[in-house]
N, C-alpha and C. Protein backbone atom coordinates (compact mmCIF):
# COMPACT_ATOMS: atom_id res chain seq x y z
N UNK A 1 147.63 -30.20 -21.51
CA UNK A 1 148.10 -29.33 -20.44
C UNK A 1 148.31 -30.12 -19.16
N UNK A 2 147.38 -31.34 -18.73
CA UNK A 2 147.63 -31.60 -17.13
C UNK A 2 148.40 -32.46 -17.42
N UNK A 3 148.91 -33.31 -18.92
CA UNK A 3 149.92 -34.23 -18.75
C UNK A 3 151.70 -33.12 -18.51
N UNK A 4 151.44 -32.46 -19.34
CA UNK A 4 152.53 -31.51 -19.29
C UNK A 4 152.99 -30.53 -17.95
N UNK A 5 151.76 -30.40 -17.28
CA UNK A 5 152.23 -29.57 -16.15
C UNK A 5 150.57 -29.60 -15.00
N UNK A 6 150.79 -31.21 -14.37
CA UNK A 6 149.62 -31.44 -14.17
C UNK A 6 149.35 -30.30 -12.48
N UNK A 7 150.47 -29.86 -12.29
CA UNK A 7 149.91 -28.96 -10.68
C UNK A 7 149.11 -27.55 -11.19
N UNK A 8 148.24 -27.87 -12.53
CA UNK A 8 147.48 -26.66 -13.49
C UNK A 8 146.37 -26.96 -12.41
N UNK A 9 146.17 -28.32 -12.05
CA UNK A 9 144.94 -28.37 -11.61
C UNK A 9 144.50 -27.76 -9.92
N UNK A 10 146.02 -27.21 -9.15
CA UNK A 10 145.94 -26.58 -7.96
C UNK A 10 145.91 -25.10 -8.15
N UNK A 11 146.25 -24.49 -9.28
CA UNK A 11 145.92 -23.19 -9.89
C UNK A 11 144.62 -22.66 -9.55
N UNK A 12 144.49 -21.41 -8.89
CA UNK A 12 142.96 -21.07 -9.08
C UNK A 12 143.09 -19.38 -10.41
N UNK A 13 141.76 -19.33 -10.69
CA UNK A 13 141.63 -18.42 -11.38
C UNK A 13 140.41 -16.97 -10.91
N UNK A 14 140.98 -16.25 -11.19
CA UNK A 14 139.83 -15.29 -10.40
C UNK A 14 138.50 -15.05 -11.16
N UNK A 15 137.55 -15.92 -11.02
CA UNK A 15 136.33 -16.23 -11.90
C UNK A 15 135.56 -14.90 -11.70
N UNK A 16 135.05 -14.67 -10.54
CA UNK A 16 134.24 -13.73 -10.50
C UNK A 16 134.25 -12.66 -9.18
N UNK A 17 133.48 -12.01 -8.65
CA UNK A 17 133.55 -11.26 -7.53
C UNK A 17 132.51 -11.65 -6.18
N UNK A 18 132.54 -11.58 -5.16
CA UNK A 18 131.49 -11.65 -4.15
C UNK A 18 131.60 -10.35 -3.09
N UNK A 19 130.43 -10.48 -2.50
CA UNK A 19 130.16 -8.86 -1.80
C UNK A 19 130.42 -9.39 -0.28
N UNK A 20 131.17 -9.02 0.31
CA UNK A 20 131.44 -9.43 1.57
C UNK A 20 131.06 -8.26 2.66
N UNK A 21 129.25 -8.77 3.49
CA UNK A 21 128.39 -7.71 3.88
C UNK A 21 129.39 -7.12 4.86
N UNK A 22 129.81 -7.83 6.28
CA UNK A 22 130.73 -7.57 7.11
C UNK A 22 132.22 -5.87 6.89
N UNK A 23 132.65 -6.69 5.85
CA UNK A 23 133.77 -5.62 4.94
C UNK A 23 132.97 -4.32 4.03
N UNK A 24 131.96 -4.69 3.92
CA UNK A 24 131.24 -3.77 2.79
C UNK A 24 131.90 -3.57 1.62
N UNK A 25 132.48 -4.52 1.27
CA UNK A 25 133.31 -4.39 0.12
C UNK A 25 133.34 -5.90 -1.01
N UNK A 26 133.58 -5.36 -2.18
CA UNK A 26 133.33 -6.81 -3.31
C UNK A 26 134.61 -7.33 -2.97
N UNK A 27 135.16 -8.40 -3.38
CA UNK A 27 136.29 -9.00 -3.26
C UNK A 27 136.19 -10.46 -4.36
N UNK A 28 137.49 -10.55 -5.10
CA UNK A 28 137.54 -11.70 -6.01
C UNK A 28 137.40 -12.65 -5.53
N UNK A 29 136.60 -13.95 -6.05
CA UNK A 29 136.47 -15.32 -6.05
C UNK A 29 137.01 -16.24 -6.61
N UNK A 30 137.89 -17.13 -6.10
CA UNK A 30 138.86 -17.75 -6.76
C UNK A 30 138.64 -19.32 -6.76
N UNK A 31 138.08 -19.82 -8.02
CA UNK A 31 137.91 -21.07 -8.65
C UNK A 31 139.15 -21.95 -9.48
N UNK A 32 139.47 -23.41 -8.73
CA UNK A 32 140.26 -24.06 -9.23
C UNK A 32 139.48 -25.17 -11.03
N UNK A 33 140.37 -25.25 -11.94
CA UNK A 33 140.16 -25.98 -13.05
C UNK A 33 139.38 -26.75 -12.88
N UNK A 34 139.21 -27.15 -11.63
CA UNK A 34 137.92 -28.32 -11.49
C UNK A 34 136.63 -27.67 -11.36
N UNK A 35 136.39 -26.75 -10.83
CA UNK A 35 135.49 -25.87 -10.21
C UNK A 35 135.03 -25.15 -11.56
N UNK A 36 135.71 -24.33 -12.16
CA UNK A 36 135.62 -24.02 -13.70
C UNK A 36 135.08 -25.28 -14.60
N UNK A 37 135.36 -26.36 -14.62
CA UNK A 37 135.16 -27.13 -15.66
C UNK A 37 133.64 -27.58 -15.22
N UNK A 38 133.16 -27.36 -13.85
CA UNK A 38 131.35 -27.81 -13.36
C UNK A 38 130.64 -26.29 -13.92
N UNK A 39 131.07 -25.30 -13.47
CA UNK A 39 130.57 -24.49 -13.66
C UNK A 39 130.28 -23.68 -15.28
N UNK A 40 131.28 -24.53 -16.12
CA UNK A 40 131.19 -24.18 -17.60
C UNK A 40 130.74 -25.35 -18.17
N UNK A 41 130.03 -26.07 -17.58
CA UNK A 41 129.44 -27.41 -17.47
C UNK A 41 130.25 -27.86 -18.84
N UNK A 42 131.02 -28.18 -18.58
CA UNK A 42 132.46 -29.07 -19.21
C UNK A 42 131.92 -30.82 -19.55
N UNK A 43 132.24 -31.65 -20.58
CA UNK A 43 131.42 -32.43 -20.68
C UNK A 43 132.07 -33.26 -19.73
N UNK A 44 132.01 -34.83 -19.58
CA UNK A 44 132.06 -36.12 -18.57
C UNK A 44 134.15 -36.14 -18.94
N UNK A 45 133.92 -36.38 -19.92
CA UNK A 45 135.54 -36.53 -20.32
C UNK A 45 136.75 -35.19 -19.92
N UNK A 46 136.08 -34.14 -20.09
CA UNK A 46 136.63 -33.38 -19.71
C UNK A 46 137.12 -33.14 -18.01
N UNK A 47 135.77 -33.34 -17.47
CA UNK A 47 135.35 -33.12 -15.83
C UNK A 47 136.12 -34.17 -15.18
N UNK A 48 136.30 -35.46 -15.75
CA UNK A 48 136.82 -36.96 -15.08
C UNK A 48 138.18 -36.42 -15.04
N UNK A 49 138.62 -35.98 -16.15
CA UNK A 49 140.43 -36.07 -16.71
C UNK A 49 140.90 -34.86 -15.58
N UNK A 50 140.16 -33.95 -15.66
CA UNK A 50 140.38 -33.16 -14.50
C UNK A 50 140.22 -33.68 -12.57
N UNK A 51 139.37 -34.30 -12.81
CA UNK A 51 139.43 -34.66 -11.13
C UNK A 51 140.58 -35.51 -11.10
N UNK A 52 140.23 -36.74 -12.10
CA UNK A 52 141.35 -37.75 -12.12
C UNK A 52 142.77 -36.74 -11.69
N UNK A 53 142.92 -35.82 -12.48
CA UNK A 53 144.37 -35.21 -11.97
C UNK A 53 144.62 -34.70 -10.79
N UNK A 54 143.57 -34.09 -9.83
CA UNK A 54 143.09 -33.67 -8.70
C UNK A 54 143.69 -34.62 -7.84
N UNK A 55 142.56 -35.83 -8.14
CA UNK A 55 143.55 -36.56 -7.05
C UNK A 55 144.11 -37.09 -6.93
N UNK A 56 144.98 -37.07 -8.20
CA UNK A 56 146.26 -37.63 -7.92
C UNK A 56 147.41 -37.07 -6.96
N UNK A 57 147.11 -36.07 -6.36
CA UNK A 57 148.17 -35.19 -4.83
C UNK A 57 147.07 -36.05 -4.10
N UNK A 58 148.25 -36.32 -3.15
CA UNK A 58 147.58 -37.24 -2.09
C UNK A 58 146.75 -35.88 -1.16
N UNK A 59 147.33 -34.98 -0.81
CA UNK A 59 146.05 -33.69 -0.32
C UNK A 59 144.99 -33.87 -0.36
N UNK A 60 144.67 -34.52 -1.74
CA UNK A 60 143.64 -34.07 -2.60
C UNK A 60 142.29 -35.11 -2.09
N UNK A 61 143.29 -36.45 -1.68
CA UNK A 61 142.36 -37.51 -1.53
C UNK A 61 142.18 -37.70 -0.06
N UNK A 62 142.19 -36.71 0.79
CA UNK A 62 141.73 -36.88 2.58
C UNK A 62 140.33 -36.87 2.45
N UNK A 63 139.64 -37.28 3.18
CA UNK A 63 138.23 -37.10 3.73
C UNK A 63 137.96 -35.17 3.73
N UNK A 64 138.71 -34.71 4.35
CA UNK A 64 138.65 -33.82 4.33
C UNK A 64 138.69 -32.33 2.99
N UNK A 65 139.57 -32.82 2.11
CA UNK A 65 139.71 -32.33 0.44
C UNK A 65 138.52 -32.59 0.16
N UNK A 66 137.85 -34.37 0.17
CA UNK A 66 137.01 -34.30 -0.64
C UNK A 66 135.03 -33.52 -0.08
N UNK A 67 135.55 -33.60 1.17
CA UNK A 67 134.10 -33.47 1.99
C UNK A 67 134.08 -31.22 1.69
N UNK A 68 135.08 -30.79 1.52
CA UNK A 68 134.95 -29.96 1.05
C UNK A 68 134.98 -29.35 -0.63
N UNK A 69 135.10 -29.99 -1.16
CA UNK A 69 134.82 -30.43 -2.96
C UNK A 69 133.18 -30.83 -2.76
N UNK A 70 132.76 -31.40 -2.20
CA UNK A 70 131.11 -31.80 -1.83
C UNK A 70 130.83 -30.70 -1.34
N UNK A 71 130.86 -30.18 -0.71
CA UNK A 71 130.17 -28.64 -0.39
C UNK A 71 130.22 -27.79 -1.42
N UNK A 72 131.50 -27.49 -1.94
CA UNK A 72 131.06 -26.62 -3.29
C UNK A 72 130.41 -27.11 -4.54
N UNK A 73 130.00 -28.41 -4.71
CA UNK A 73 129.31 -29.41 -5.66
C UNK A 73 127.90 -29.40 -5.55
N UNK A 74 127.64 -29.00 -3.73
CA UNK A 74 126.19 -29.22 -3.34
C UNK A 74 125.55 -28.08 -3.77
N UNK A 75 126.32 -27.16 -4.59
CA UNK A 75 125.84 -25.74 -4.13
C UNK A 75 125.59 -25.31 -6.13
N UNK A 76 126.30 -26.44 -6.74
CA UNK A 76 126.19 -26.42 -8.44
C UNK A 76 125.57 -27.19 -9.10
N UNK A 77 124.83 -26.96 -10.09
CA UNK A 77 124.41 -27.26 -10.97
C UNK A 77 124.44 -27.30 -11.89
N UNK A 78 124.67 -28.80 -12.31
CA UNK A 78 125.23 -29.36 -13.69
C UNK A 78 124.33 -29.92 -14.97
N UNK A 79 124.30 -29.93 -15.56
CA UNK A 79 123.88 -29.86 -16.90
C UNK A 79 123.22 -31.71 -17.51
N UNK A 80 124.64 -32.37 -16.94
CA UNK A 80 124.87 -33.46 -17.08
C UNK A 80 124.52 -34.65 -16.54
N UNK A 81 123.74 -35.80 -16.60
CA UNK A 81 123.32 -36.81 -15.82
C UNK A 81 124.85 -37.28 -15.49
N UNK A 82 125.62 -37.72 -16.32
CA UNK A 82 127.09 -38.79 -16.09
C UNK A 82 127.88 -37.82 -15.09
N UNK A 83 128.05 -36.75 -15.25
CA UNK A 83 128.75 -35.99 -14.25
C UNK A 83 128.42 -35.86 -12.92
N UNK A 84 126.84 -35.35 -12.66
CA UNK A 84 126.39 -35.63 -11.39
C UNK A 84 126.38 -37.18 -10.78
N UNK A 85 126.19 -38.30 -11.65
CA UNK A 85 126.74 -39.78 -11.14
C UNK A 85 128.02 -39.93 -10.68
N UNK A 86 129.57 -39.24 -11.58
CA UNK A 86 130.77 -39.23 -11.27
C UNK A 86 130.88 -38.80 -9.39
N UNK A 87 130.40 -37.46 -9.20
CA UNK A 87 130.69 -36.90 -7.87
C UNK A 87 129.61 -37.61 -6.92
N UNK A 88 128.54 -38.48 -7.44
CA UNK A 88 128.03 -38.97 -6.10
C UNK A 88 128.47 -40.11 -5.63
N UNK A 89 129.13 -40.78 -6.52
CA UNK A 89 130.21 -42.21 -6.15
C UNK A 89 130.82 -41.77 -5.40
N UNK A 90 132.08 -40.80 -5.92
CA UNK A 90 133.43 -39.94 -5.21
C UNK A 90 132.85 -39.69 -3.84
N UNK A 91 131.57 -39.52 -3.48
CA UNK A 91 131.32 -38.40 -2.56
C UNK A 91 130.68 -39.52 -1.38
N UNK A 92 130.22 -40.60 -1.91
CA UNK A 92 129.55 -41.79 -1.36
C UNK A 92 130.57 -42.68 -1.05
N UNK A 93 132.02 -42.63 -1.54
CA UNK A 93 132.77 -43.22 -1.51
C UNK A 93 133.97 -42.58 -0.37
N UNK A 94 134.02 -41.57 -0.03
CA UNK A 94 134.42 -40.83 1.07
C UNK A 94 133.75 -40.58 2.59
N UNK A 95 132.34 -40.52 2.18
CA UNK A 95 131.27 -40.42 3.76
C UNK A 95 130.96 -41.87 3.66
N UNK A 96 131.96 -42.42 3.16
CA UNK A 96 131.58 -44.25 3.94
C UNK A 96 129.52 -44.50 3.93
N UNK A 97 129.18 -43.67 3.10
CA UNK A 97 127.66 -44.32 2.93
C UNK A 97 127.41 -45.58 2.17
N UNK A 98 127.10 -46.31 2.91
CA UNK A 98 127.33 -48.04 2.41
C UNK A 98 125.82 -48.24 2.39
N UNK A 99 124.78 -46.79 2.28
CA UNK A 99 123.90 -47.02 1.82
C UNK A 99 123.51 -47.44 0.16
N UNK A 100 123.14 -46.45 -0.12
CA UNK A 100 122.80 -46.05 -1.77
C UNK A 100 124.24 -45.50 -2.47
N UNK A 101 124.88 -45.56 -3.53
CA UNK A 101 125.34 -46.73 -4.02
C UNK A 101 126.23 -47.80 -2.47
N UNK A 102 125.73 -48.99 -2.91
CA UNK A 102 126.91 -49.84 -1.80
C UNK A 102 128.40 -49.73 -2.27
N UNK A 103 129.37 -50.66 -1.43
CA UNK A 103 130.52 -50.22 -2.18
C UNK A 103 130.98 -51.31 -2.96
N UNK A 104 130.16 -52.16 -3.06
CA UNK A 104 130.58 -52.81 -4.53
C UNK A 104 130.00 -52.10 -6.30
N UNK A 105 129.32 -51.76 -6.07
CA UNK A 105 128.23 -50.56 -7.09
C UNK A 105 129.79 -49.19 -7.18
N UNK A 106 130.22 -48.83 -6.13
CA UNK A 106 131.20 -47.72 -6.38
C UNK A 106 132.35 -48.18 -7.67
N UNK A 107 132.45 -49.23 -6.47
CA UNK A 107 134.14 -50.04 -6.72
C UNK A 107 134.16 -50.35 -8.24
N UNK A 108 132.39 -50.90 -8.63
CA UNK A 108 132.32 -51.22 -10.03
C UNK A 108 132.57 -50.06 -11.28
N UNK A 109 131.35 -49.23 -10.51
CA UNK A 109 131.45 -47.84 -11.20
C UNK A 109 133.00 -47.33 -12.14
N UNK A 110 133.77 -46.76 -10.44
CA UNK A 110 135.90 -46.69 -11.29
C UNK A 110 135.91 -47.59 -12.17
N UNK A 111 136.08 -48.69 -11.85
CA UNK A 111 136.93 -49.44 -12.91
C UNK A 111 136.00 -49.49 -14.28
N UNK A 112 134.72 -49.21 -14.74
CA UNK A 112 133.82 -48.97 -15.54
C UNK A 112 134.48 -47.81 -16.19
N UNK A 113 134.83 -46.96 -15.79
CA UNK A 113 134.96 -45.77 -16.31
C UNK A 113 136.85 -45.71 -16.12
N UNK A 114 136.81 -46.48 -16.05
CA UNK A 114 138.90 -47.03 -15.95
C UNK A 114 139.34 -45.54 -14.93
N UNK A 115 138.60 -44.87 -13.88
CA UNK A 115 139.30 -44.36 -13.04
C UNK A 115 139.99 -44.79 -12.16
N UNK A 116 141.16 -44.90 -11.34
CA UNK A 116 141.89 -45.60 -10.16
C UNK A 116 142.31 -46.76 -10.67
């Protein structure tokens, strides 16, 4: 599917509902393929092939795309040791933390896993 019609991955889907106290009213919640694939805890291959397509729109790859992809990440829970490693590179690799991983440890990481 994302080789064939990879803007699947800017698609959202209406996953579920939230109660919005203000409105007093439920209203749909709308999750993109990436967001679906953490939350159906999707395995490493699956989750990569999907971001990988993500960011491939340059949108996708601002500080800003990704620092908000980290907020909805901070807030899930995944199943997976390799998956939660995938988004803390990505995420360490955007807030310029040249703490824990450094950025030779990142830089190694991608090309380990032949992303970028």
């Amino acid at each position: 599917l994302l080789k064939a019609w990879p803007d699947a991955v800017k698609e959202k889907t209406e996953s579920s509902f939230e109660y919005i106290f203000e409105k007093s009213q439920w209203v749909p919640y709308w999750d993109t393929p990436l967001q679906i694939a953490c939350l159906c805890r999707a395995s490493f291959e699956i989750t990569s092939l999907v971001l990988n397509t993500w960011l491939s729109f340059k949108e996708n790859r601002t500080k800003s795309a990704i620092m908000t992809l980290q907020s909805y990440f901070s807030t899930t829970v995944y199943t997976e040791e390799d998956v939660k490693v995938l988004f803390s590179h990505l995420f360490a690799l955007y807030n310029n933390d040249a703490g824990n991983p450094s950025p030779n440890e990142i830089m190694d990481y991608f090309v380990h896993i032949e992303m970028w």
